[in-house]
Protein backbone atom coordinates (compact mmCIF):
# COMPACT_ATOMS: atom_id res chain seq x y z
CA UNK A 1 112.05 106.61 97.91
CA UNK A 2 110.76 107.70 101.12
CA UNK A 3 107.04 106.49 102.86
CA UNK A 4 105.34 109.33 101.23
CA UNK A 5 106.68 109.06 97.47
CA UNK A 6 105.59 105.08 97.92
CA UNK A 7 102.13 106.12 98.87
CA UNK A 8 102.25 108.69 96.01
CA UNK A 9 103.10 106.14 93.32
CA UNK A 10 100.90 103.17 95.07
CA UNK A 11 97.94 105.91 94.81
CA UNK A 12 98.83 107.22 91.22
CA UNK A 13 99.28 103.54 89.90
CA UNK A 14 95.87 102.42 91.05
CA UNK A 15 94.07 105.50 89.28
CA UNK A 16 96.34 104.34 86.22
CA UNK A 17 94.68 100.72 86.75
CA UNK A 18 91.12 102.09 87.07
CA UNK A 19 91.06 104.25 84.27
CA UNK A 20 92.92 101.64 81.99
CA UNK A 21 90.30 99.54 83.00
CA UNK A 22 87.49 102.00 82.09
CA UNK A 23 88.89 103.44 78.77
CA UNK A 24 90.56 100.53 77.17
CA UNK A 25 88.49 99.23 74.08
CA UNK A 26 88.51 95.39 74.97
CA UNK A 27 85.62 93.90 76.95
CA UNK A 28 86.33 92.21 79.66
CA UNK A 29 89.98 94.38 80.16
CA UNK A 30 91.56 93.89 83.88
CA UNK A 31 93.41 97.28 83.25
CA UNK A 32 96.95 98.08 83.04
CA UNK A 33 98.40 94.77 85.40
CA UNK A 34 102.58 95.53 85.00
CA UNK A 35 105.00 98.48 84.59
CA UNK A 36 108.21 98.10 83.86
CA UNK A 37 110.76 100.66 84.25
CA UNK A 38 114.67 100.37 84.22
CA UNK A 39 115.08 100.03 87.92
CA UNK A 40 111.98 98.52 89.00
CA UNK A 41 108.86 96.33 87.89
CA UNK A 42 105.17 97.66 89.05
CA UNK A 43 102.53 95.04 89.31
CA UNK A 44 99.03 95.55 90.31
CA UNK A 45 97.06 92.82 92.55
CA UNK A 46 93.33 92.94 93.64
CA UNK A 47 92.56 90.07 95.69
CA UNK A 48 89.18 88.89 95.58
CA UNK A 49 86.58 88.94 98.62
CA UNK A 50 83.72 86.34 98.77
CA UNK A 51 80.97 86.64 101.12
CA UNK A 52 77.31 84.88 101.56
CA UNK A 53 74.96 86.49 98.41
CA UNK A 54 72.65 89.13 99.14
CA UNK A 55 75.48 90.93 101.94
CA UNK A 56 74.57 94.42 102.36
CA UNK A 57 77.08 96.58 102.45
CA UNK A 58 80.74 94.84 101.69
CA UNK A 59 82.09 97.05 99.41
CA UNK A 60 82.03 100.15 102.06
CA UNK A 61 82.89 98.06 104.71
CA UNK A 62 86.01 96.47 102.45
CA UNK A 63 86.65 100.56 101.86
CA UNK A 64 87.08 100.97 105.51
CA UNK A 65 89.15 98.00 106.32
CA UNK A 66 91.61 98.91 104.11
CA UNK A 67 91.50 102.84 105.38
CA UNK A 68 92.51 101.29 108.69
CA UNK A 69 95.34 98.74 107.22
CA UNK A 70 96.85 101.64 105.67
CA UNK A 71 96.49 104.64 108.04
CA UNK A 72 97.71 102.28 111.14
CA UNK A 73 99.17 99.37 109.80
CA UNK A 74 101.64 100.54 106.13
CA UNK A 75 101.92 104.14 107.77
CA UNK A 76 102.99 102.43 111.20
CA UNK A 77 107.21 102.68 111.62
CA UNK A 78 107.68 99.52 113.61
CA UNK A 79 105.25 97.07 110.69
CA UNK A 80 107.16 95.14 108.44
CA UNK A 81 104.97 93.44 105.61
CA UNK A 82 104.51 89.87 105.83
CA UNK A 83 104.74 90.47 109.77
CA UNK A 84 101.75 89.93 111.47
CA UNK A 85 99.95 92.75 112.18
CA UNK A 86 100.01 93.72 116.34
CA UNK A 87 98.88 97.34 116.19
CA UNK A 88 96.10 98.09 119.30
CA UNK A 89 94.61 100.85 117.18
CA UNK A 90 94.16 99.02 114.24
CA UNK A 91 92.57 96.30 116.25
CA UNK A 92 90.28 98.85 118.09
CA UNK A 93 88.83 100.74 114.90
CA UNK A 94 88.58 97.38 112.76
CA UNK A 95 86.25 96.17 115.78
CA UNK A 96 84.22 99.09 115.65
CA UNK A 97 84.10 99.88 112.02
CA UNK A 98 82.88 95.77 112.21
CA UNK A 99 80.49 96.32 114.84
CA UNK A 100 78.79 99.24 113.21
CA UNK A 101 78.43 97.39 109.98
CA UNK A 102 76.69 94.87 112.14
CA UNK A 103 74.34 96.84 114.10
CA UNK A 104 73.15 98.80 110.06
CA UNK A 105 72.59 95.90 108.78
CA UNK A 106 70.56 93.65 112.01
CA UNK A 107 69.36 96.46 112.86
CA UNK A 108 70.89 96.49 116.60
């Protein structure tokens, strides 16, 4: 499976999650968490983010982060997971996209 058919299934397999998570008849369902085929198992993970009560403005900032992990970090050639990541652009845009959040929400 090549880059693009992993970002296919990663993207199809969250949507999967989600709308498990929306249709399924339990309360309190976390959504479909494991698929298991013959040559592979597929297990979802959403890590948690805590911040001080009353932040404005996490989840879009979250949104962005993770726009920037995966359009210079996954999609970078040279990045091997569980590597630090040393990518210049990365660095750049998460400092801005950070800095903006800042200056909406003081103000400044």
């Amino acid at each position: 499976m090549d880059t693009n058919d992993s970002l296919r299934v990663a993207s199809l397999w969250h949507s999967m999650h989600a709308i498990s998570q929306q249709l399924s008849p339990t309360t309190g369902c976390s959504g479909i968490e494991l698929l298991e085929a013959d040559t592979f198992d597929l297990h979802c993970f959403q890590s948690l983010t805590v911040c001080e009560p009353g932040t404005q403005h996490m989840e879009a900032l979250l949104k962005v982060v993770y726009e920037l992990y995966t359009d210079y970090v996954l999609k970078n050639p040279f990045y091997e997971m569980e590597m630090p990541i040393r990518c210049e652009l990365f660095d750049i845009n998460l400092t801005q996209a950070v800095q903006k959040d800042r200056v909406a929400l003081l103000g400044r």
